[in-house]
Protein backbone atom coordinates (compact mmCIF):
# COMPACT_ATOMS: atom_id res chain seq x y z
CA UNK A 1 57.26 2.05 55.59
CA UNK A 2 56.26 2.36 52.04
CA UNK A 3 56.94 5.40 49.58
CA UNK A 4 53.61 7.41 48.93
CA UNK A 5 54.70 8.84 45.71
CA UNK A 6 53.88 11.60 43.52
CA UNK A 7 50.99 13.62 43.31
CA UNK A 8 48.26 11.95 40.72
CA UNK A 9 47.56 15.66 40.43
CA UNK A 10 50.21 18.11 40.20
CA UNK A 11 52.87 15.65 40.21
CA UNK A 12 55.04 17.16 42.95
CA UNK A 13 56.78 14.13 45.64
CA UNK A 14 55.97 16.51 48.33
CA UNK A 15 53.40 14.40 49.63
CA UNK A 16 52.62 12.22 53.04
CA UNK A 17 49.94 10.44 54.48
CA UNK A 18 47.64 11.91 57.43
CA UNK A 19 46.20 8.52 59.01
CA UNK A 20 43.41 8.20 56.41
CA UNK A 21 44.29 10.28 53.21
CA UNK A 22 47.36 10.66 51.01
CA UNK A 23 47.66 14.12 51.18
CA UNK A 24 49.88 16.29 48.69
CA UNK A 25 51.19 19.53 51.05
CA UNK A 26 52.05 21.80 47.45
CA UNK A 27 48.69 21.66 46.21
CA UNK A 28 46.23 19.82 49.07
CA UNK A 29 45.46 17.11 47.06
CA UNK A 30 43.56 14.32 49.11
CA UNK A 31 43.40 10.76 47.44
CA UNK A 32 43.45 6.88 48.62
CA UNK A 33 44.99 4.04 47.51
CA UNK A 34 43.36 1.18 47.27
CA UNK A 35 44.47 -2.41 46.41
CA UNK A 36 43.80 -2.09 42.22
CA UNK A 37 45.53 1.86 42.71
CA UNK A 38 42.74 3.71 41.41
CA UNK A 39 42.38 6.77 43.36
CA UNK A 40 39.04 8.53 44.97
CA UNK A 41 38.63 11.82 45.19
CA UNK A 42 37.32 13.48 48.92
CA UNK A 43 33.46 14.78 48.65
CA UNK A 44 33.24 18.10 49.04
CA UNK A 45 29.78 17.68 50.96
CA UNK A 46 29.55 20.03 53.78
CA UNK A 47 28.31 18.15 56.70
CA UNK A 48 27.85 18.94 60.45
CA UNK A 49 28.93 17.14 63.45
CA UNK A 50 26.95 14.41 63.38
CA UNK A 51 27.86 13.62 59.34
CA UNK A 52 24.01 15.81 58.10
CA UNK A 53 24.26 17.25 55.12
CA UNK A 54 24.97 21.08 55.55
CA UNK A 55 22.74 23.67 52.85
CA UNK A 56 22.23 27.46 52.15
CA UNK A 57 19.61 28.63 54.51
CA UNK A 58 19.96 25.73 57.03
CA UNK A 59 19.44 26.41 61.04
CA UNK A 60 22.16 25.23 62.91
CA UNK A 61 22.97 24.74 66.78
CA UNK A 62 26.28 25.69 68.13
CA UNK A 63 27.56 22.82 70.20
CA UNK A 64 30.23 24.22 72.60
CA UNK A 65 31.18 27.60 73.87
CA UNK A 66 33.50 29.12 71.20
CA UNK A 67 35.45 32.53 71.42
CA UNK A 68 35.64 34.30 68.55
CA UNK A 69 39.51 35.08 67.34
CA UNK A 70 40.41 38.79 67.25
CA UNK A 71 37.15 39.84 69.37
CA UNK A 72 35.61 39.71 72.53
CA UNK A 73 32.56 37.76 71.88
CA UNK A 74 31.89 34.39 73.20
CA UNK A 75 29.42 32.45 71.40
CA UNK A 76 27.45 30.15 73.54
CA UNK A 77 26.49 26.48 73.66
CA UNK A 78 23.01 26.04 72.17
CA UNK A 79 22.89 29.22 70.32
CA UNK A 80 20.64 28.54 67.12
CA UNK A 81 22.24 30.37 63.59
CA UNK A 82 19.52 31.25 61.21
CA UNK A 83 20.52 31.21 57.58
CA UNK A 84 24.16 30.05 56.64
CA UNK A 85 25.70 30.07 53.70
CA UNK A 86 27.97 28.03 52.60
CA UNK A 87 31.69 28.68 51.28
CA UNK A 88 34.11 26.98 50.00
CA UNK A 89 35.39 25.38 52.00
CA UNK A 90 33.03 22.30 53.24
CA UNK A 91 34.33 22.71 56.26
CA UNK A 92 33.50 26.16 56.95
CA UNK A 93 30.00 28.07 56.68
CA UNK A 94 29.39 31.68 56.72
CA UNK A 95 26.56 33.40 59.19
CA UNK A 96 26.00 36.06 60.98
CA UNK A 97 25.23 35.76 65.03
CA UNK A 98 24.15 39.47 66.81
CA UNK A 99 24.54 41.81 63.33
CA UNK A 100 28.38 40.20 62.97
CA UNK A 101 29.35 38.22 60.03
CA UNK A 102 31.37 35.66 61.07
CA UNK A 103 32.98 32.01 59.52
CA UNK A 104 32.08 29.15 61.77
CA UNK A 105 34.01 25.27 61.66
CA UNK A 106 31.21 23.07 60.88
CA UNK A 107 32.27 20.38 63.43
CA UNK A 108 31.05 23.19 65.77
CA UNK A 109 27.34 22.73 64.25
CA UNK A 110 24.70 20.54 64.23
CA UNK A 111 21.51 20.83 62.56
């Protein structure tokens, strides 16, 4: 098994690799190596299940039944969200589903 190294980054040796990214855990760092060991940077695209691009204002479809953490409420398969926002975090968008603001996963979503 060969030695990741140190960050490009931050520089730290705290790093490992996740199955497709070198990831750094002090600062979250995500980079690959490739054969001439240039790295690439991750896009930062916020995309939905299917790999569409995610935007402000954008209807989505919830895809499975999810419970909301900390709450009661159960939001269903094939309930359509009006208007999210994005954060950021591209993995995350911001909405609001029965006068509740709450932060859904966009693997969740598709538009």
């Amino acid at each position: 098994m060969s030695e990741i190294g140190s960050c490009p980054q931050c520089q730290m040796e705290n790093t490992y690799f996740d199955g497709m990214f070198n990831v750094c855990a002090d600062c979250g760092y995500e980079w690959n190596e490739n054969g001439d060991g240039q790295d690439q940077e991750v896009s930062d695209k916020c995309v939905d299940a299917n790999g569409n691009e995610l935007k402000d204002g954008d209807s989505v479809i919830v895809t499975q039944t999810l419970k909301v953490k900390g709450s009661t409420m159960v939001i269903k398969m094939g309930t359509k969200v009006k208007s999210i926002r994005l954060t950021e975090n591209p993995e995350q968008v911001d909405c609001k589903i029965d006068g509740s603001s709450i932060v859904l996963k966009t693997c969740f979503l598709k538009k």
